[in-house]
C-alpha atoms as a PDB file:
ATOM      1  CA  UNK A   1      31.292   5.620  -2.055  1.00  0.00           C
ATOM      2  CA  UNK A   2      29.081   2.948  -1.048  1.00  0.00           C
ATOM      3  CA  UNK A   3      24.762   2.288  -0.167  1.00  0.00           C
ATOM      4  CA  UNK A   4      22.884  -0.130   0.753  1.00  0.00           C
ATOM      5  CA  UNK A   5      19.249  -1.009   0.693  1.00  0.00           C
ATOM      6  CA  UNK A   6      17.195  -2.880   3.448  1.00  0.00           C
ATOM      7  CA  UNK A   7      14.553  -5.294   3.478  1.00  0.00           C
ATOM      8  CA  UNK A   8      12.192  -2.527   4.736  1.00  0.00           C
ATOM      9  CA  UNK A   9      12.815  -0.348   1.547  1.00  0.00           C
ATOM     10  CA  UNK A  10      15.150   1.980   3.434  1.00  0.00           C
ATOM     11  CA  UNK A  11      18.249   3.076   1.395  1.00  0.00           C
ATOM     12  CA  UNK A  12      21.253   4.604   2.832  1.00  0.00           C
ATOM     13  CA  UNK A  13      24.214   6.245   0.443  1.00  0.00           C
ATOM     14  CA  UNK A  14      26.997   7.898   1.032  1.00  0.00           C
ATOM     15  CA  UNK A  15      29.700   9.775  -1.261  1.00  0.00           C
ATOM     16  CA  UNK A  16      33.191   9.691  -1.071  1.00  0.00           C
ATOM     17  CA  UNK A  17      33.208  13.102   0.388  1.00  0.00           C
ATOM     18  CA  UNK A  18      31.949  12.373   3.274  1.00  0.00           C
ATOM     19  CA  UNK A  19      28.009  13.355   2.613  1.00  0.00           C
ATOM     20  CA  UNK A  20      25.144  10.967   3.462  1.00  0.00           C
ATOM     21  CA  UNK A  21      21.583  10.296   2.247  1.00  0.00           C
ATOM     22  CA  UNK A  22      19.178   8.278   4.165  1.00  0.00           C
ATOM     23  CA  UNK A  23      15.657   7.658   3.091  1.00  0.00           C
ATOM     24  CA  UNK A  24      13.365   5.289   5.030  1.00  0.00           C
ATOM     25  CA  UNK A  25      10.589   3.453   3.770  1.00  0.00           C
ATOM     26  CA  UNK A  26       7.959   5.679   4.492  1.00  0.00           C
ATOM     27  CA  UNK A  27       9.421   8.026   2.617  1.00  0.00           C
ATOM     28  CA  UNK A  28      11.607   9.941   5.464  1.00  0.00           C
ATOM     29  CA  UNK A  29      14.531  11.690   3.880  1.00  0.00           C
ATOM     30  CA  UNK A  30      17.547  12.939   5.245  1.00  0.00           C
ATOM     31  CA  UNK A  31      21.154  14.213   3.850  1.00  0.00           C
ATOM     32  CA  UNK A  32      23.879  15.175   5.578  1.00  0.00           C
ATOM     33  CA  UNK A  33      26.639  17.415   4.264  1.00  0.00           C
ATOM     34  CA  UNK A  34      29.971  16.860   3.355  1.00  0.00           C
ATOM     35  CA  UNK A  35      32.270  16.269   6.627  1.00  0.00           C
ATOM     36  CA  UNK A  36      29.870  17.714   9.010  1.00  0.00           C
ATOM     37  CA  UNK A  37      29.675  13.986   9.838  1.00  0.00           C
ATOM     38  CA  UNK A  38      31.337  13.505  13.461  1.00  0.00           C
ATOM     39  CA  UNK A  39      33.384  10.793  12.408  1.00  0.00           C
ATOM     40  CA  UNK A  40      34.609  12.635   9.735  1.00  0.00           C
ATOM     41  CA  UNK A  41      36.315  15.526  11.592  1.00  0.00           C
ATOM     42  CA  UNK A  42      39.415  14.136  12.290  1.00  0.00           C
ATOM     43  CA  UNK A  43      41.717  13.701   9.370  1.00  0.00           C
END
């Protein structure tokens, strides 16, 4: 797994199952679920 932060105050994470969690600076949040991720679906 892996995140980063920006300058901005955005933060960005991901797990090693594929799920994702973005949250901007303004306080925007949004997670994404295990391997519903495009780029995930081909194994």
């Amino acid at each position: 797994s892996y995140h980063y932060s920006n300058r901005d105050g955005s933060y960005y994470y991901q797990n090693s199952n594929g799920s994702t969690f973005y949250q901007s600076s303004d306080g925007y949040q949004n997670y994404t679920a295990p391997y519903s991720n495009p780029r995930y679906g081909r194994q």
